[in-house]
Structure formats: C-alpha cells, structure tokens
Protein backbone atom coordinates (compact mmCIF):
# COMPACT_ATOMS: atom_id res chain seq x y z
CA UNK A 1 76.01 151.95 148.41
CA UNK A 2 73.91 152.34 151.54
CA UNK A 3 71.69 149.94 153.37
CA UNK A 4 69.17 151.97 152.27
CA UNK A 5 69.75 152.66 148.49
CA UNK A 6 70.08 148.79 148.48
CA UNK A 7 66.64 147.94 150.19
CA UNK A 8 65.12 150.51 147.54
CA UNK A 9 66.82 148.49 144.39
CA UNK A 10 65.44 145.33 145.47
CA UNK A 11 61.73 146.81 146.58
CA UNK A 12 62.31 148.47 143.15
CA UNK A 13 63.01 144.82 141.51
CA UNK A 14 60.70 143.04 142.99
CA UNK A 15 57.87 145.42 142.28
CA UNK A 16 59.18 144.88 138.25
CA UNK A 17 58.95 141.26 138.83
CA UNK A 18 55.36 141.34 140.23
CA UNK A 19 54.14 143.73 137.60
CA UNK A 20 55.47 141.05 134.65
CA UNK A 21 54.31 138.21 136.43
CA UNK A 22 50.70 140.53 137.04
CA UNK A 23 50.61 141.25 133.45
CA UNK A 24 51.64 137.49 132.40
CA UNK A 25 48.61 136.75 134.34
CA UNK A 26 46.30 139.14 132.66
CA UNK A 27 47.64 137.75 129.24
CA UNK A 28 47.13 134.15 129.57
CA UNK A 29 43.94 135.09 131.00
CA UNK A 30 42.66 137.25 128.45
CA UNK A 31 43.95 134.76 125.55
CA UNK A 32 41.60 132.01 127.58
CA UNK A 33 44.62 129.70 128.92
CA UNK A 34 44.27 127.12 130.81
CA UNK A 35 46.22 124.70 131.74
CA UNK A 36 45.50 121.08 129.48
CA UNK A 37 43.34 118.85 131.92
CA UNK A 38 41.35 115.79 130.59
CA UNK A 39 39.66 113.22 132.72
CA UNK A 40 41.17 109.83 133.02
CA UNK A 41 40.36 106.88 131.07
CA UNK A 42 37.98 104.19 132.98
CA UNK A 43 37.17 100.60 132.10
CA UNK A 44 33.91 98.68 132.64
CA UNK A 45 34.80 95.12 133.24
CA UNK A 46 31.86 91.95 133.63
CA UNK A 47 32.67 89.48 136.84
CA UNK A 48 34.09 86.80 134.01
CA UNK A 49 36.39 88.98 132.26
CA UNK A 50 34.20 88.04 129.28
CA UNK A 51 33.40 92.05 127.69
CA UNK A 52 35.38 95.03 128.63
CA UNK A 53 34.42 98.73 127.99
CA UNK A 54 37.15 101.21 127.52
CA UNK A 55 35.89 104.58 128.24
CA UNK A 56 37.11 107.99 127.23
CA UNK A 57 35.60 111.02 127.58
CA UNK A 58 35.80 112.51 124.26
CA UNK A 59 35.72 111.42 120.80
CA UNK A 60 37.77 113.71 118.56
CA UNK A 61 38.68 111.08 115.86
CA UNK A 62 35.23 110.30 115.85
CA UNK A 63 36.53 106.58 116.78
CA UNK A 64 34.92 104.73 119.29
CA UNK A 65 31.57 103.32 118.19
CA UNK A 66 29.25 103.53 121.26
CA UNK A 67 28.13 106.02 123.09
CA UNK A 68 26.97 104.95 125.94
CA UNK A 69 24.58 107.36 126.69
CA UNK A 70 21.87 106.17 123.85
CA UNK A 71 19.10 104.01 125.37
CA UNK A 72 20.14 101.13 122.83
CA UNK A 73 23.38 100.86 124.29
CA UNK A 74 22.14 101.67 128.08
CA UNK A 75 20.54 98.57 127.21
CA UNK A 76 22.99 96.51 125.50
CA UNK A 77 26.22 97.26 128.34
CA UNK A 78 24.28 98.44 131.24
CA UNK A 79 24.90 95.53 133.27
CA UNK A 80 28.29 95.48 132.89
CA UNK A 81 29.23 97.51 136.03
CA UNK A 82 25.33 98.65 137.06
CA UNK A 83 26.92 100.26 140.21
CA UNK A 84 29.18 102.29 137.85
CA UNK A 85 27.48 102.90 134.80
CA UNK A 86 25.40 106.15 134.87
CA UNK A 87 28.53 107.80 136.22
CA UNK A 88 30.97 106.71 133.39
CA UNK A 89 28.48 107.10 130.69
CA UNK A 90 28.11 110.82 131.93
CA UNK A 91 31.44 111.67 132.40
CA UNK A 92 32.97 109.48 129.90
CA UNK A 93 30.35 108.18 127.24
CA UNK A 94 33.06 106.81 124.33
CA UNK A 95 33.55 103.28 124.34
CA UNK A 96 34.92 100.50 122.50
CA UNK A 97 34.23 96.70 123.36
CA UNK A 98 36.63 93.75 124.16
CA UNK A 99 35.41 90.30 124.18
CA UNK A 100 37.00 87.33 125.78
CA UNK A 101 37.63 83.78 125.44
CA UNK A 102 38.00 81.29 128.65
CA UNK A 103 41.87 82.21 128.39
CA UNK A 104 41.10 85.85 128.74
CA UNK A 105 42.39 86.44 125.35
CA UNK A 106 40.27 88.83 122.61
CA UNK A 107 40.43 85.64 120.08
CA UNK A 108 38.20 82.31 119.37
CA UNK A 109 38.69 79.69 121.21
CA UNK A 110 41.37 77.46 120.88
CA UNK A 111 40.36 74.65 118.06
CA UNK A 112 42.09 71.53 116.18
CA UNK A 113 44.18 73.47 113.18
CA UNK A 114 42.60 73.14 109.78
CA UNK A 115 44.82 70.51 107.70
CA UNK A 116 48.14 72.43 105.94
CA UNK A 117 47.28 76.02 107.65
CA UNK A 118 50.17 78.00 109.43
CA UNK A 119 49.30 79.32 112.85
CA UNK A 120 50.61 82.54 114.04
CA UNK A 121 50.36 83.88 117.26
CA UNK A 122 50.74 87.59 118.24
CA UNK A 123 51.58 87.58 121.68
CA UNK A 124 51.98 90.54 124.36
CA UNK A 125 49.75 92.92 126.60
CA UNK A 126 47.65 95.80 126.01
CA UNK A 127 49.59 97.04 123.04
CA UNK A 128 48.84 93.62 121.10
CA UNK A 129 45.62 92.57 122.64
CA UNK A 130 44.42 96.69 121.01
CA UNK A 131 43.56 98.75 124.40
CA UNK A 132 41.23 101.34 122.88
CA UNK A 133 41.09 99.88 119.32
CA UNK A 134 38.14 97.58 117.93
CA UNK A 135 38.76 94.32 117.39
CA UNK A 136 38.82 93.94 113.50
CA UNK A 137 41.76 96.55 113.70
CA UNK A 138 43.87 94.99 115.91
CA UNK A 139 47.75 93.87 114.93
CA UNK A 140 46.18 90.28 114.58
CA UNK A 141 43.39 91.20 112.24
CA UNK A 142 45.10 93.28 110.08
CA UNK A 143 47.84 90.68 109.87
CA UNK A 144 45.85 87.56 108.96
CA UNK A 145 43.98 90.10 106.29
CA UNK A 146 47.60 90.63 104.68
CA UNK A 147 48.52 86.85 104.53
CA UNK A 148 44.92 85.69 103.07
CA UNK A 149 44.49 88.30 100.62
CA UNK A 150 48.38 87.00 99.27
CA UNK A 151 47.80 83.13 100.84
CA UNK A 152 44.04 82.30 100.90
CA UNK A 153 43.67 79.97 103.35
CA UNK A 154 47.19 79.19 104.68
CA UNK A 155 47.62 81.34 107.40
CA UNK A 156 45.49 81.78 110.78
CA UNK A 157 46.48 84.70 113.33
CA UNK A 158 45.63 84.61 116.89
CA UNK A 159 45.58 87.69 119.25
CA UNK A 160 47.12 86.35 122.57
CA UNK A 161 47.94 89.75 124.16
CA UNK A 162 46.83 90.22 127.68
CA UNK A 163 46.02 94.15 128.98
CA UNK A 164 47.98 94.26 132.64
CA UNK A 165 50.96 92.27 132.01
CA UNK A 166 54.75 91.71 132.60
CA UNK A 167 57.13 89.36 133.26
CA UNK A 168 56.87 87.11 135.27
CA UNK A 169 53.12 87.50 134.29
CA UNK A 170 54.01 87.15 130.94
CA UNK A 171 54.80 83.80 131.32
CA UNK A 172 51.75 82.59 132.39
CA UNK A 173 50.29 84.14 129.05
CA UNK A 174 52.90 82.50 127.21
CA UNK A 175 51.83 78.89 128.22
CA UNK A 176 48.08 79.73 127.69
CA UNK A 177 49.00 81.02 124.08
CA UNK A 178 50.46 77.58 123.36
CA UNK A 179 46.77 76.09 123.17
CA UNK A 180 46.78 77.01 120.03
CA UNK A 181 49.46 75.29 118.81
CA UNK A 182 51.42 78.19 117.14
CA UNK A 183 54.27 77.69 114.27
CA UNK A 184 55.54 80.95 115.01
CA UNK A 185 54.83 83.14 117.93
CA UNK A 186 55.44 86.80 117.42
CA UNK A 187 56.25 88.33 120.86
CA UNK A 188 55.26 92.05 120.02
CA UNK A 189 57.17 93.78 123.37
CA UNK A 190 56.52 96.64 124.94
CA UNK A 191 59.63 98.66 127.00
CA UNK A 192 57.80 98.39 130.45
CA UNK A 193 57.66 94.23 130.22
CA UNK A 194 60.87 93.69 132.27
CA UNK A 195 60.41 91.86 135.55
CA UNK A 196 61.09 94.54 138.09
CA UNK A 197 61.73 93.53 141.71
CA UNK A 198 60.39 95.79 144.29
CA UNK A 199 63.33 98.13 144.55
CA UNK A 200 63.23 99.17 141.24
CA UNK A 201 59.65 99.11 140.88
CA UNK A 202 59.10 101.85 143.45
CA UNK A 203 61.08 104.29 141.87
CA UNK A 204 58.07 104.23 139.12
CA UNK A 205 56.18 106.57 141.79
CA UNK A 206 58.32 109.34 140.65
CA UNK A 207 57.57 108.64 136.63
CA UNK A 208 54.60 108.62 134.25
CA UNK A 209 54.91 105.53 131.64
CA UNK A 210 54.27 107.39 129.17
CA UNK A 211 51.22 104.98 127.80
CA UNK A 212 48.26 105.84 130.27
CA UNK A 213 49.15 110.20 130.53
CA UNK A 214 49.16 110.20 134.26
CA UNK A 215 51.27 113.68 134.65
CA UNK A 216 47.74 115.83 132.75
CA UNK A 217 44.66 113.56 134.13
CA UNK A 218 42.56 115.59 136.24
CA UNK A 219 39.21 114.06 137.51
CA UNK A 220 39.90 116.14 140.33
CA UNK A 221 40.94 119.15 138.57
CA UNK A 222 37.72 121.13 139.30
CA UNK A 223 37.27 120.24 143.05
CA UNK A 224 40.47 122.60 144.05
CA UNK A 225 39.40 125.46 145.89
CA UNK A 226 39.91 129.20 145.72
CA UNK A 227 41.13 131.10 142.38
CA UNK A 228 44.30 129.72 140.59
CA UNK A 229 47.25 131.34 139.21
CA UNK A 230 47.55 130.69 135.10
CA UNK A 231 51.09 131.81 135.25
CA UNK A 232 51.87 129.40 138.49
CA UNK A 233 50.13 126.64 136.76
CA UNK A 234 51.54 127.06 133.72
CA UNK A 235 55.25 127.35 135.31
CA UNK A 236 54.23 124.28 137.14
CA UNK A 237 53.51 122.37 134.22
CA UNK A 238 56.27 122.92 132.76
CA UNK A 239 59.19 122.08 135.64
CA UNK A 240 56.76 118.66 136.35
CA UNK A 241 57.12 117.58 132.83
CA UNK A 242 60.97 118.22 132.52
CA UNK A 243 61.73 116.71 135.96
CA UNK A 244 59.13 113.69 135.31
CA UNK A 245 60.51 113.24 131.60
CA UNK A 246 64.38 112.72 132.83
CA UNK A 247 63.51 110.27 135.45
CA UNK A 248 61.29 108.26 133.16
CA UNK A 249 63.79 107.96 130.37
CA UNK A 250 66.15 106.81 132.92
CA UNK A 251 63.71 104.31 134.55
CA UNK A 252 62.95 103.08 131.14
CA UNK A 253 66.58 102.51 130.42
CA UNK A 254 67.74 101.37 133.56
CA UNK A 255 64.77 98.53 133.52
CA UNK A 256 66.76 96.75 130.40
CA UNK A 257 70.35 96.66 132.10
CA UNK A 258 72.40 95.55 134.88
CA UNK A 259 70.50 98.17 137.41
CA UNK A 260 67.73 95.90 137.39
CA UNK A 261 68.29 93.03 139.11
CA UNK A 262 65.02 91.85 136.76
CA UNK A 263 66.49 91.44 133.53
CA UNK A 264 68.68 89.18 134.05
CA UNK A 265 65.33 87.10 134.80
CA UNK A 266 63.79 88.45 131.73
CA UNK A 267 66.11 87.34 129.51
CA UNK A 268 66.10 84.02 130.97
CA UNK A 269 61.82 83.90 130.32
CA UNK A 270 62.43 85.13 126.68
CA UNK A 271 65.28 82.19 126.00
CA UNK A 272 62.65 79.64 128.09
CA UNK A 273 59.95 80.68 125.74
CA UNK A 274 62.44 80.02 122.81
CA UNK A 275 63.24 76.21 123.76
CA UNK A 276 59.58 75.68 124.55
CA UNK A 277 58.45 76.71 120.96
CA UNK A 278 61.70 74.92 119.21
CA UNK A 279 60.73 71.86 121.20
CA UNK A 280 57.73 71.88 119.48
CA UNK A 281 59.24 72.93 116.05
CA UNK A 282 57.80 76.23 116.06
CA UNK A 283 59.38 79.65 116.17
CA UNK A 284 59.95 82.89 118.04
CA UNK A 285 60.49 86.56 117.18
CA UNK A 286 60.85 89.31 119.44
CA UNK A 287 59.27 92.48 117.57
CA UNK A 288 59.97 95.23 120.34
CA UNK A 289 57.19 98.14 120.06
CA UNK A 290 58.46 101.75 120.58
CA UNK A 291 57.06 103.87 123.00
CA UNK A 292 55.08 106.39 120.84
CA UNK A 293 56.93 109.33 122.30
CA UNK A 294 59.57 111.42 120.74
CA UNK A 295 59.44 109.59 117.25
CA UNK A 296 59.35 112.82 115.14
CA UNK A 297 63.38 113.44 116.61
CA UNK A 298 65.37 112.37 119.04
CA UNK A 299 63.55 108.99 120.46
CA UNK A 300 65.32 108.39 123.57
CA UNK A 301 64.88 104.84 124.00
CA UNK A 302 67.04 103.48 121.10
CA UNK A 303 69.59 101.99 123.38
CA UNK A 304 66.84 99.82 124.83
CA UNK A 305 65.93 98.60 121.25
CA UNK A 306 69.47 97.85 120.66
CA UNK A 307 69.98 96.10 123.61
CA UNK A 308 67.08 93.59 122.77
CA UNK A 309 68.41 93.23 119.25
CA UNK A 310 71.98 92.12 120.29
CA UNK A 311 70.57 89.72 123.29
CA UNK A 312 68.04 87.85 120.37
CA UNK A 313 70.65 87.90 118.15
CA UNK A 314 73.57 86.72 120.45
CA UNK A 315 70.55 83.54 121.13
CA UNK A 316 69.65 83.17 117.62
CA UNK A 317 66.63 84.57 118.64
CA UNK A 318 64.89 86.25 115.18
CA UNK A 319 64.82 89.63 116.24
CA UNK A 320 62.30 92.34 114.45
CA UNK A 321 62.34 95.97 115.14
CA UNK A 322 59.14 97.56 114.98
CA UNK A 323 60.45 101.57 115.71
CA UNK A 324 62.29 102.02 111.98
CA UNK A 325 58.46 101.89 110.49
CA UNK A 326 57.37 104.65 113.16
CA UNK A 327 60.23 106.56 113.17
CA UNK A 328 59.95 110.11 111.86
CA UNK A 329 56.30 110.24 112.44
CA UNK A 330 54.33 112.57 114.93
CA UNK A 331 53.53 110.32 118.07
CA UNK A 332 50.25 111.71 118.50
CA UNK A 333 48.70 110.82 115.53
CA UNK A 334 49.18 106.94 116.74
CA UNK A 335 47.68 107.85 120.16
CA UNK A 336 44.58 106.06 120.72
CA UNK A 337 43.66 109.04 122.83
CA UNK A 338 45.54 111.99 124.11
CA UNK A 339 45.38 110.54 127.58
CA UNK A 340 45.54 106.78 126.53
CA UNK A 341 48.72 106.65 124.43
CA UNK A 342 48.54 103.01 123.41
CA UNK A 343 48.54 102.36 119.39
CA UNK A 344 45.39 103.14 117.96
CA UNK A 345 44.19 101.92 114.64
CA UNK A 346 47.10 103.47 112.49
CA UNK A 347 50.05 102.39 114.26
CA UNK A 348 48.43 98.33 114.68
CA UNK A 349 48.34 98.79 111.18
CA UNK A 350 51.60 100.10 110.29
CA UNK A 351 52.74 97.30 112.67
CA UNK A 352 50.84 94.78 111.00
CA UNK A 353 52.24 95.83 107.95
CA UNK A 354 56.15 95.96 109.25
CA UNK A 355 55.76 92.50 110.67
CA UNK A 356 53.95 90.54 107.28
CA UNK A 357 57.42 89.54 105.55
CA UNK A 358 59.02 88.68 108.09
CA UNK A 359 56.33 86.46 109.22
CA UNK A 360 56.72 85.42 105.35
CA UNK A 361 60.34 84.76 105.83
CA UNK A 362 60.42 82.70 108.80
CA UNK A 363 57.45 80.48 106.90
CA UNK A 364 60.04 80.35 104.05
CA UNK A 365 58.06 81.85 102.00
C-alpha cells in the first residue's frame, strides 16, 4: 500500500473518530449531561469549640433542621463565625448543631455515677461523635434508648467520639473518656485511625478517603473558563475514579499491615487502652465500622476487618464486627450526604442496634 493510500486511511479514521466523538457531544448535550458537581461541605466552629455547624448545601432527605437563612436562626448562630456566615448560609444554608462539653466531647459533663448504674462509653471520631447527624440520633443515644427501654435505669451511655482524630490522637481522647469512669468502653473504629508516619501519609495525596467525597466537590467548578467538553469531562471522570479507587483500596489496606511502619504502634495503643480499662475492672471492645462503600457486593476492605478481628482476638481483646449488619445494603442510603459520606441517622442506628447484646453480654446480662 502506498504512502499515500495510507495517509488517506488514517485522515479517513480519524475524521470517523471526530464525527463519534462530535455526535457523543451533541448527545450528552442534548440529554442535559453534566458532569455531577456539588459544593463542599463547610463547618462553622465558635472560638471554644463549644457549638459546631455542619453545613451542606442541599437538603434532599429533608434532614438537617436549620436553615440558616431564616432571620430566627441568623439570629440564633450568627455569631458563630460573623466573618463567615452570610457566605455559608448562601451557598450552603443546611445545618445541624454540635454542642460541647469542656472535654470537647458532644455529651454532659462528666458527673459522680448514680449508685448500681453501668456506664458505657462509645468512643471514636467523627463516625461516633455523629458528623452530620443530630444529637438524639447519634450511636450513643440510640444505644442508651435500647438498654432503658429493656433496663430502666441501669445503663448510662456516653458519646466520647472526637471529629479529626487518629492515633496517636486517639489516645489523648482515650484518657479524657476515662472521666467518666466507664465499665465498658466500646471503641467504634473507623479504617483511616491507624497512626501513619509521614511516608505513608503522603501517599494519601493521590487518594480520596472515601468519607468527605473529595474526587466530585467543586466550589470552583463554575470559575473555569471557556466552553467545556461533556464527552472529555465525562471520559475524565471516569479514568479519575478508577485510578483514584485502586490506590485508595490499597492505601486503606496497606495502613493495617506491615507497610505501615504505624501499626505496629497502633496495635500497641489499642492493647495500652486494654490494660488501662482492666486495671480499673472495666472492659474494651473494638467494634470496627465499615467504610460505607461497596457494601451492596464486593466490599473491598474485608481483609482489614479480619485483620482487626484476629489481633483482638489473639489479645483477648472482645472483638465486634459492625460490617455483617451493613452488608448487602446500598451505601448511599447511609450517607449523611452525597458529599459527606459519614453514617447518617440509619446506619448510627443499625449500629446501635448491632452493638446492644453484645454490650448485654459483656454486662453478663
């Protein structure tokens, strides 16, 4: 074949290719695509860490209970973050409220313990302290519902989770949780709680943790200039997510084994937290939280949640799986909010719910 008859197969080609990808265009355009963009969460914190505003800007649950644009609540959380305020409650008028104690926990204050109650503590970070969720839904309400509606009386929960945290962290929490004099402390985990050194750390610039949506925010979605391509966009989307998805499963995996040089600290934290409690004749149990990705098939993270159980139970450590009671369901319904994928109100409940006999058991009850 000539030089020639060549050069014509491939002009040939290539105008076939640009006429698909021109009429690809046309069709995503026509059907109204656009790529999925949200804005980012934001947070409206007092000087005290004493009330907390998390901010989303939609409501499609119908959810969160203040709107911040309503001159009763201008009023009421205003002065908050004055410098900040008009802007989030334009751009992102949900809310729900935290309040804090002097230990920065969304609980009472720690207090002498009623003669012949049980005290439980649910201990953690954002997932247990209920980013996004009110207060009377969180793990640590709904659980202390379940034991007085069977044990009037008898049982007191306290929410010691702490938004922000890991190991070493953590620990810090830990020894502020043990003001209130817990019998058994439930350590609710999340799979990004591992100490991490710095050289594992920074390969999380390359991943999305898969809690806060980083890969789809786009406050600055509308300030790019110049038309752009659907198709390109959409392509784009597509090859991030795979590429980001394979190097965050492996991050998450790699965090709970011998490639980070953290865990090896971590488990010695979680066994130091152990003696501390049976020193005091309390308990522990670990009750690992799934990340709520992946649970209708396939959830990738299983080895992690088998590699916790066989470390508690190699310490006799009481170990508690909280993934069998999500399994099988779709993740997003136990979103807080598409772009804030902590547990909402559902899955504290269902955890609640997973958690009361075995908090039961370990009473021996």
């Amino acid at each position: 074949m000539s030089a020639r008859a060549v050069l014509g197969n491939l002009a040939l080609g290539l105008a076939s290719l640009a006429l698909v990808a021109g009429a690809a265009e046309l069709a995503l355009r026509l059907a109204g695509f656009a790529p999925e963009r949200q804005l980012a969460t934001r947070r409206m914190v007092d000087a005290r860490w004493t009330r907390l505003l998390d901010c989303y800007p939609s409501n499609p649950r119908g959810y969160f209970p203040i709107d911040l644009r309503t001159p009763e609540n201008r009023a009421l959380y205003g002065r908050i973050a004055p410098h900040r305020f008009e802007a989030i409650a334009r751009d992102h008028p949900w809310a729900v409220l935290s309040e804090y104690n002097h230990l920065r926990f969304r609980e009472l204050p720690p207090a002498p313990r009623p003669p012949g109650t049980r005290r439980v503590a649910v201990f953690g970070d954002s997932f247990t302290e209920g980013q996004g969720v009110q207060e009377r839904d969180t793990l640590a309400r709904v659980l202390e519902a379940r034991l007085a509606a069977s044990f009037p009386g008898r049982f007191e929960v306290r929410n010691c989770g702490r938004r922000g945290l890991d190991f070493p962290e953590l620990s810090e929490a830990f020894e502020a949780c043990l003001a209130y004099e817990p019998d058994l402390v439930v350590y609710a985990l999340v799979l990004n709680d591992a100490e991490r050194p710095p050289e594992f750390q920074s390969r999380q610039r390359y991943v999305n943790d898969w809690i806060l949506d980083r890969e789809r925010l786009a406050d600055d979605a509308g300030s790019r200039p110049g038309p752009r391509s659907r198709l390109l966009e959409l392509v784009g989307d597509r090859l991030s997510a795979w590429r980001v998805g394979r190097e965050t499963t492996r991050w998450y995996l790699d965090m709970w084994s011998d490639a980070n040089p953290g865990w090896a600290r971590t488990q010695g934290r979680i066994l130091e937290m152990d003696r501390q409690l049976r020193g005091r004749g309390a308990r522990l149990v670990v009750a690992p939280w799934p990340l709520l990705v992946g649970l209708e098939s396939g959830y990738p993270f299983e080895r992690v949640h088998e590699t916790l159980r066989s470390f508690c139970i190699g310490h006799a450590i009481a170990f508690h799986d909280l993934l069998p009671v999500f399994r099988g369901r779709r993740s997003s319904e136990l979103w807080v909010h598409e772009v804030d994928r902590h547990p909402n109100e559902l899955a504290q409940r269902l955890a609640a719910e997973s958690l009361l006999p075995e908090v039961l058991r370990l009473d021996g009850r």
